[in-house]
N, C-alpha and C. Protein backbone atom coordinates (compact mmCIF):
# COMPACT_ATOMS: atom_id res chain seq x y z
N UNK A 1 -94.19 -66.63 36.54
CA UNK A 1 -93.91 -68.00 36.93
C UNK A 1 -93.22 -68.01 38.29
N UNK A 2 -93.55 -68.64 39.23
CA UNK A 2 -93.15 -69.12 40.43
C UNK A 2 -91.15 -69.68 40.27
N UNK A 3 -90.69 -69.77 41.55
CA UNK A 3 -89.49 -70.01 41.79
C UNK A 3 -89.47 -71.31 41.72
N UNK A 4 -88.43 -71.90 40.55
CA UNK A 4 -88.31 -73.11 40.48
C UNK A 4 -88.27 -74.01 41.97
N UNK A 5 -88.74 -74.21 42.81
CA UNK A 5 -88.53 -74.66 44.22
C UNK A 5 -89.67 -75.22 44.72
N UNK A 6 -89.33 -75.98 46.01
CA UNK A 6 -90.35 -77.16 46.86
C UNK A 6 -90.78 -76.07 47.98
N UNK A 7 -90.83 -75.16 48.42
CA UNK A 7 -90.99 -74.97 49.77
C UNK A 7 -91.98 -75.21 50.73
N UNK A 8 -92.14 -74.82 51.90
CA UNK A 8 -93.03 -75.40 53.04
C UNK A 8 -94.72 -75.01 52.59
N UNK A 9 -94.58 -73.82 52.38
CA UNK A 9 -95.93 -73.37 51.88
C UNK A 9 -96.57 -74.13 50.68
N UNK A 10 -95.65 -75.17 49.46
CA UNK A 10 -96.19 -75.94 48.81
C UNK A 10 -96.80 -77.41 49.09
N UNK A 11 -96.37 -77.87 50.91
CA UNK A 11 -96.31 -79.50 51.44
C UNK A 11 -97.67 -79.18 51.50
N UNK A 12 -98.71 -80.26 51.55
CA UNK A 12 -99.67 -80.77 51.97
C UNK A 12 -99.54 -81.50 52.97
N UNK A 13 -99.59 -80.94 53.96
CA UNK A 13 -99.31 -81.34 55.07
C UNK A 13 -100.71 -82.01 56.27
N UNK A 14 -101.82 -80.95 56.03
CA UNK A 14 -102.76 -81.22 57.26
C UNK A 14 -103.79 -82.65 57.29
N UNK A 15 -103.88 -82.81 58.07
CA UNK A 15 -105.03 -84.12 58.20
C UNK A 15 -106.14 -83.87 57.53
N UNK A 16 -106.67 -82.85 58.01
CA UNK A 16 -108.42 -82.10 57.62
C UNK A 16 -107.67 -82.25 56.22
N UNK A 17 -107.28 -81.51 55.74
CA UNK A 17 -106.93 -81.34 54.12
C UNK A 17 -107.25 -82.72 53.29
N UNK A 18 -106.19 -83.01 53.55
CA UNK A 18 -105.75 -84.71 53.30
C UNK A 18 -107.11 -85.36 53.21
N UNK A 19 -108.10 -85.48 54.62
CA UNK A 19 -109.01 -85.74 54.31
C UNK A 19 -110.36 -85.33 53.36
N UNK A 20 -110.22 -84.06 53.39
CA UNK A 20 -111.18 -83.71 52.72
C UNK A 20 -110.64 -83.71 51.08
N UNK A 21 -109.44 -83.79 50.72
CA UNK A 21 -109.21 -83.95 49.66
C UNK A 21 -109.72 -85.63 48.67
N UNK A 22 -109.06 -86.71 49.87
CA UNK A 22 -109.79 -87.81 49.23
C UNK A 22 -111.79 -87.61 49.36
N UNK A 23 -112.50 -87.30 50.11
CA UNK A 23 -113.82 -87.36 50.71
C UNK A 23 -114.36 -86.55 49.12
N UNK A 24 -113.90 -85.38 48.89
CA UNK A 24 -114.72 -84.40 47.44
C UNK A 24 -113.84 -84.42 46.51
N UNK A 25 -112.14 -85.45 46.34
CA UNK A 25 -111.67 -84.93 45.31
C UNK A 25 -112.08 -85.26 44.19
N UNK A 26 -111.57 -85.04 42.79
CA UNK A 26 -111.29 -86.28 41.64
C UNK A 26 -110.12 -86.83 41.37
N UNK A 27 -110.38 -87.85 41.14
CA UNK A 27 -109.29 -88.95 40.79
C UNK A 27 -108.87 -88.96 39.75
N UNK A 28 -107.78 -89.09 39.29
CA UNK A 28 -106.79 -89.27 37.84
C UNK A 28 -106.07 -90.32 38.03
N UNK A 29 -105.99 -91.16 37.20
CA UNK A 29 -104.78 -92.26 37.01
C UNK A 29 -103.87 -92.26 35.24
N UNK A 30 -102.58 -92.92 35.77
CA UNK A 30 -101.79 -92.65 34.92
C UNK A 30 -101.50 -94.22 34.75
N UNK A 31 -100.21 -94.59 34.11
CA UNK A 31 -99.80 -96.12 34.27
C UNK A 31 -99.36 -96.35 35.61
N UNK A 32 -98.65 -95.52 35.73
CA UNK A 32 -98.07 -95.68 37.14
C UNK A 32 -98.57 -94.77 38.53
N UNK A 33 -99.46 -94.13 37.99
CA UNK A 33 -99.76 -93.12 39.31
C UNK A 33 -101.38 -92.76 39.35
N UNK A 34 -101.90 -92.76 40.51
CA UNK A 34 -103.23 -92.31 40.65
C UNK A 34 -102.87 -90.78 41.71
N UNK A 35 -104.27 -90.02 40.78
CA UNK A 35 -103.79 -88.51 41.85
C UNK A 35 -105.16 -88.24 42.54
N UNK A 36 -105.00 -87.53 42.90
CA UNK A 36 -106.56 -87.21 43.42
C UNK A 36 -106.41 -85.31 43.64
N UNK A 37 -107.24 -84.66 43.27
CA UNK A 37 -106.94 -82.95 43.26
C UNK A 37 -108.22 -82.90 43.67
N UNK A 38 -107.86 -81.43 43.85
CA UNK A 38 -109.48 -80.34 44.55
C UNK A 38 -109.16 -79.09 44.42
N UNK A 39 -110.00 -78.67 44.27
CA UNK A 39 -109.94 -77.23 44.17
C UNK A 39 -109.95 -76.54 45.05
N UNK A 40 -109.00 -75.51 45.84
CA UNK A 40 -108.86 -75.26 47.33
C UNK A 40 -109.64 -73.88 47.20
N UNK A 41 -111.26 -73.52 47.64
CA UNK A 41 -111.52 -72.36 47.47
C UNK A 41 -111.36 -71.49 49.11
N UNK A 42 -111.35 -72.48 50.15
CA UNK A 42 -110.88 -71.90 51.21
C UNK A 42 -109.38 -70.94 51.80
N UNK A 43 -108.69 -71.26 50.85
CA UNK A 43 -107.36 -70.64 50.90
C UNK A 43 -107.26 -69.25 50.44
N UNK A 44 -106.57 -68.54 50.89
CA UNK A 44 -106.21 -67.18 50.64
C UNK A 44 -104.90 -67.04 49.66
N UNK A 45 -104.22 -68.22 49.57
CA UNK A 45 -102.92 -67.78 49.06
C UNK A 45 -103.54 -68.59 47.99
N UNK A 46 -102.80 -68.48 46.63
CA UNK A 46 -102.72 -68.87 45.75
C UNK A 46 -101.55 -69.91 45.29
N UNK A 47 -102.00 -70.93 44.40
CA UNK A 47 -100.84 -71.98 43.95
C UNK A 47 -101.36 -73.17 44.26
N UNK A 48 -100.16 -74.26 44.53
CA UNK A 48 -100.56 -75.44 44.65
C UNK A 48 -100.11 -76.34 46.07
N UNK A 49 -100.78 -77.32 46.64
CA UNK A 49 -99.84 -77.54 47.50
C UNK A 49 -100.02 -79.57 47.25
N UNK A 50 -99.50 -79.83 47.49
CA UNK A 50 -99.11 -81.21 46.95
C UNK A 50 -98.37 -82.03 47.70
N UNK A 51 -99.02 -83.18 47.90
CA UNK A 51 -98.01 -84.28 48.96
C UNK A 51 -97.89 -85.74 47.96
N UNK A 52 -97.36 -86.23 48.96
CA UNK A 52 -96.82 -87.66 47.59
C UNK A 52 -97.16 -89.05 48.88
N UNK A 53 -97.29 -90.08 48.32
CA UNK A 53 -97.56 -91.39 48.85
C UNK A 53 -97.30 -92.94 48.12
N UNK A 54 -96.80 -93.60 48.58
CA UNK A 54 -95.98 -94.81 48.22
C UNK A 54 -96.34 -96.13 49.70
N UNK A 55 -97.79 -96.80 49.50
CA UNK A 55 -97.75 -97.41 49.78
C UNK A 55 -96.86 -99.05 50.22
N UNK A 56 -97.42 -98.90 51.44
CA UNK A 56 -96.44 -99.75 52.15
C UNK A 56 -96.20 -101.32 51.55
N UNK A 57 -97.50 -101.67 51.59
CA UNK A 57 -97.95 -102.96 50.87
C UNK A 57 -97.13 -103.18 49.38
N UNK A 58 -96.67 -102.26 48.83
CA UNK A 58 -95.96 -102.77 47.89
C UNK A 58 -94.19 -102.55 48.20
N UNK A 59 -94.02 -101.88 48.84
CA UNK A 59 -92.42 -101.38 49.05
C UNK A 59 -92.59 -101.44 50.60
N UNK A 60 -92.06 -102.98 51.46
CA UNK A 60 -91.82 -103.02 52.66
C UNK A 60 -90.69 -101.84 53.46
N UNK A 61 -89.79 -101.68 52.76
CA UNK A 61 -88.01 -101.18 53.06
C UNK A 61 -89.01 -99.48 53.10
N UNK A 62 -88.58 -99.12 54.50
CA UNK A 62 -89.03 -97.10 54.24
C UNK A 62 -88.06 -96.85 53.17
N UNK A 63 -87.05 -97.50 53.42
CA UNK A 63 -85.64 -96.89 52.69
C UNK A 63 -86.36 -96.79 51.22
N UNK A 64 -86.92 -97.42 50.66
CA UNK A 64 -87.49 -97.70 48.81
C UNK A 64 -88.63 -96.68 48.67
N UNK A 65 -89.20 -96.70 49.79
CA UNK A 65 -90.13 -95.65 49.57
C UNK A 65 -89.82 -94.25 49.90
N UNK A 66 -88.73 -94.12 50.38
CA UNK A 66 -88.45 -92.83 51.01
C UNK A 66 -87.68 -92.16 49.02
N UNK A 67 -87.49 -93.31 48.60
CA UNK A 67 -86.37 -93.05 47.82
C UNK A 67 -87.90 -92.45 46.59
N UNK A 68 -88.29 -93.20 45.99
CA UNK A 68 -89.04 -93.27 45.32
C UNK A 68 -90.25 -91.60 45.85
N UNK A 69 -90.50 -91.61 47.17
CA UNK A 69 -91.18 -90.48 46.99
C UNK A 69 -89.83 -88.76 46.90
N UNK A 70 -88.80 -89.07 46.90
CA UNK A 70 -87.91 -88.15 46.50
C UNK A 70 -87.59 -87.89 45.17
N UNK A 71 -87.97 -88.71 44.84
CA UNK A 71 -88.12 -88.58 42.63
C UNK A 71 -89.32 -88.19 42.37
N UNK A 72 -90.64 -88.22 43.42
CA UNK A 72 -91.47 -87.84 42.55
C UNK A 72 -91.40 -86.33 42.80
N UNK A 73 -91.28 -86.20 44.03
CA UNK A 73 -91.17 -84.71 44.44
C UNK A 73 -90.09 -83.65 43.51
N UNK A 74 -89.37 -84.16 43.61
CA UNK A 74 -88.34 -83.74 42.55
C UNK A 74 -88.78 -83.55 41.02
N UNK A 75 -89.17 -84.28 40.61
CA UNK A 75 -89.92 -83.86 39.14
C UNK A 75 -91.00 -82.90 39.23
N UNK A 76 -91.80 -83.18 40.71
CA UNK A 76 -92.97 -82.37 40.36
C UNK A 76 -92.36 -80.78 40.89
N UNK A 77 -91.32 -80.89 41.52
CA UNK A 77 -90.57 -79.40 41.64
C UNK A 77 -90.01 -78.84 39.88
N UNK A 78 -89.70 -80.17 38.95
CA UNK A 78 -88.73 -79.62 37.99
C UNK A 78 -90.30 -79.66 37.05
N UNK A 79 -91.37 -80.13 37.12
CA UNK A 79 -92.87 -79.92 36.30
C UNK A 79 -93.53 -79.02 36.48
N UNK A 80 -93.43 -78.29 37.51
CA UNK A 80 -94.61 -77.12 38.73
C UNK A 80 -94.60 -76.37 37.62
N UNK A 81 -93.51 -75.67 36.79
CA UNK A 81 -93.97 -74.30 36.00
C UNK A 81 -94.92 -74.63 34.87
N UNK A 82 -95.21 -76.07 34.64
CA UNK A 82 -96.09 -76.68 33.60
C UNK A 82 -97.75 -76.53 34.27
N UNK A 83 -97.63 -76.31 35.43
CA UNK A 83 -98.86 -75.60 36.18
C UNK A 83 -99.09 -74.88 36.08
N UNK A 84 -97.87 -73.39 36.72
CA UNK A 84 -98.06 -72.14 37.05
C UNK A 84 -98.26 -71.34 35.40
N UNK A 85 -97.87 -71.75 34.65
CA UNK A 85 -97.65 -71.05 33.00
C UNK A 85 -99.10 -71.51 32.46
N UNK A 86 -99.69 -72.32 32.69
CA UNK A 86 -101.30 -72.53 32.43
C UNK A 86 -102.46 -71.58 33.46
N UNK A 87 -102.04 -71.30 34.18
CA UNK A 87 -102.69 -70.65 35.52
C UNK A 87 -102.58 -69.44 35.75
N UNK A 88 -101.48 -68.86 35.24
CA UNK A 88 -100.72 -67.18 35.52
C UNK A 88 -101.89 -66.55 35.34
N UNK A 89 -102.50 -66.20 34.98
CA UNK A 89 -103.25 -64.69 35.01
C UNK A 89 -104.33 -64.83 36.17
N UNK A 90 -105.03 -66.33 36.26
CA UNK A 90 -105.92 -66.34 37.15
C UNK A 90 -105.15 -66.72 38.38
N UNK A 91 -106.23 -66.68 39.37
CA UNK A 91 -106.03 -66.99 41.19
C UNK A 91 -106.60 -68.54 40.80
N UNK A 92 -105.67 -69.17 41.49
CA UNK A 92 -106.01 -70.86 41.68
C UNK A 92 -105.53 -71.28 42.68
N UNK A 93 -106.30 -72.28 43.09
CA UNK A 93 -105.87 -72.93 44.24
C UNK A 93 -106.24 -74.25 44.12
N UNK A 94 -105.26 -75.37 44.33
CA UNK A 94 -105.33 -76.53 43.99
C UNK A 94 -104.33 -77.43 45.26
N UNK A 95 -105.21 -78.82 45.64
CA UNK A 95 -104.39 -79.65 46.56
C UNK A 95 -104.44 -80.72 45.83
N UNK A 96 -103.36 -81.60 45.83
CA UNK A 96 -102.81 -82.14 44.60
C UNK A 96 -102.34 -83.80 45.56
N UNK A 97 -102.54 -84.49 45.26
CA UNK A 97 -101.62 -86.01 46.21
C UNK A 97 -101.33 -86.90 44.74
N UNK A 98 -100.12 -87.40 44.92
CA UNK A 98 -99.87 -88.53 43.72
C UNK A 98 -99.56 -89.84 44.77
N UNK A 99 -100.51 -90.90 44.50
CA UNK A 99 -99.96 -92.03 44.71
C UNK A 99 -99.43 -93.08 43.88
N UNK A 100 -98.13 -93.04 44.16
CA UNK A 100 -97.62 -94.55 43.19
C UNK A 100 -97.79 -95.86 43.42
N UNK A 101 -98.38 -96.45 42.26
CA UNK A 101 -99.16 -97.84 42.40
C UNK A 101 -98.62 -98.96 41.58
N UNK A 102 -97.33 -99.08 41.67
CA UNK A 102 -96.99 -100.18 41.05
C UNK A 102 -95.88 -100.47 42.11
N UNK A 103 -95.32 -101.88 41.35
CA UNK A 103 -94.43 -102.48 42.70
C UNK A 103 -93.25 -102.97 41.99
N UNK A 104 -92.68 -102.25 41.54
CA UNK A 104 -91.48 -102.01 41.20
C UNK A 104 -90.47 -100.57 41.10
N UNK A 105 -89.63 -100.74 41.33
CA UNK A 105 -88.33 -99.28 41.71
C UNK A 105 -88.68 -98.69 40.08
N UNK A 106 -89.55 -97.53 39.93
CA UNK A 106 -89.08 -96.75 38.69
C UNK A 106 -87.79 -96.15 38.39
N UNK A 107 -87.60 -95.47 37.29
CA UNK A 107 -86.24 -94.48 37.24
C UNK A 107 -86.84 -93.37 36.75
N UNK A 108 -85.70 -92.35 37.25
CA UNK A 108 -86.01 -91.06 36.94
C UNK A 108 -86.74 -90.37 36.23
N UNK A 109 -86.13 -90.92 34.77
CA UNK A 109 -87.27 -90.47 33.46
C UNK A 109 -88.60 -91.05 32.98
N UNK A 110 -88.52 -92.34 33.55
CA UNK A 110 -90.27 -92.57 33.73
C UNK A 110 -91.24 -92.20 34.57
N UNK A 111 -90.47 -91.64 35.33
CA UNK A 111 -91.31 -91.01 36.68
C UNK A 111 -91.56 -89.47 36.05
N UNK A 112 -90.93 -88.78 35.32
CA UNK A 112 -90.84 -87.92 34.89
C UNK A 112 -91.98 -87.89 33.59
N UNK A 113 -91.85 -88.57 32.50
CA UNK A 113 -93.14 -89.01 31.62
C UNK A 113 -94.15 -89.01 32.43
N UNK A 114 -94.19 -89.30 33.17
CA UNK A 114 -96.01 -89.57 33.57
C UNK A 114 -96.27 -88.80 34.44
N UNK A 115 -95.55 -88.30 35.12
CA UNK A 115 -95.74 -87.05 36.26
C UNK A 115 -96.41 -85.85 35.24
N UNK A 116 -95.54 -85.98 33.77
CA UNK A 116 -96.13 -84.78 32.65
C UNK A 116 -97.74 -85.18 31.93
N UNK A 117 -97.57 -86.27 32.25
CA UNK A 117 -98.83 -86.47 31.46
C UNK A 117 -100.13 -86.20 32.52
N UNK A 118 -99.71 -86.96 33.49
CA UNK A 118 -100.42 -86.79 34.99
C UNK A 118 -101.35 -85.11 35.22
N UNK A 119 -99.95 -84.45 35.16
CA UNK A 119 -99.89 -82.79 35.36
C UNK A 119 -101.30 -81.81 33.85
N UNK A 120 -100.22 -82.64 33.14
CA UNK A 120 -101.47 -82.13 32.02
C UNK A 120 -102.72 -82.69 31.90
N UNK A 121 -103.49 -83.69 32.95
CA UNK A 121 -104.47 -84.70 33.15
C UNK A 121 -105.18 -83.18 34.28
N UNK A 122 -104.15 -82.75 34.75
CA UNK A 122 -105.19 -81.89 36.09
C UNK A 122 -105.46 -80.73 35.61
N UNK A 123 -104.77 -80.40 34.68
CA UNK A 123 -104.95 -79.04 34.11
C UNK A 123 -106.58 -79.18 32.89
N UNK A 124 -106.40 -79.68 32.60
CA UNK A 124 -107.80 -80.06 31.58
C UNK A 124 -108.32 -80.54 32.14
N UNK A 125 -108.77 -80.62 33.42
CA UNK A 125 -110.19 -81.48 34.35
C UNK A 125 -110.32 -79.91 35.67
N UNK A 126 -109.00 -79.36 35.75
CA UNK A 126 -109.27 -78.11 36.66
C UNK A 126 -110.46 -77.21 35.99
């Protein structure tokens, strides 16, 4: 199992990515969250890399969204071994985006419920 941790090598960071992730991914939705994954066969390293998004149109204030994408990240740092413990023996590679789609401030532990259910949504469609 991987180090409980966020680091740089896990951001989804690139444009090309990003794009090509929505263009071939699949889509998952939850109550509160739609994801979209792919299977990264171009990569050499193994794991996951994952970015988060909180449209503007529903949360004007960066401040609400800044806040809100720091809880999800945070769960999906304290969920990741619910990945890596399904995955351990094989090489995987997966790019991962959660967007939150509702328009109201969640809390912690509901963000947390569905991030698990979410997580176990990608693992049975990987």
């Amino acid at each position: 199992m991987k180090r409980n941790s966020f680091n740089k090598k896990e951001k989804l960071k690139s444009e090309k990515e990003i794009s090509r992730l929505f263009k071939n991914g699949k889509f998952l939705f939850t109550a509160d969250f739609k994801a979209v994954f792919i299977k990264n066969d171009t990569s050499y390293d193994s794991g996951v890399k994952f970015a988060v998004s909180v449209p503007k149109k529903h949360f004007k204030r960066a401040v609400d969204r800044n806040r809100i994408k720091r809880q999800i990240r945070e769960n999906f740092r304290l969920l990741k071994p619910i990945l890596y413990n399904n995955f351990e023996d094989n090489f995987f590679s997966i790019h991962l985006m959660i967007i939150y789609n509702k328009n109201f401030m969640p809390d912690f532990n509901s963000i947390k419920i569905q991030m698990e259910i979410l997580l176990k949504k990608v693992i049975s469609k990987y």
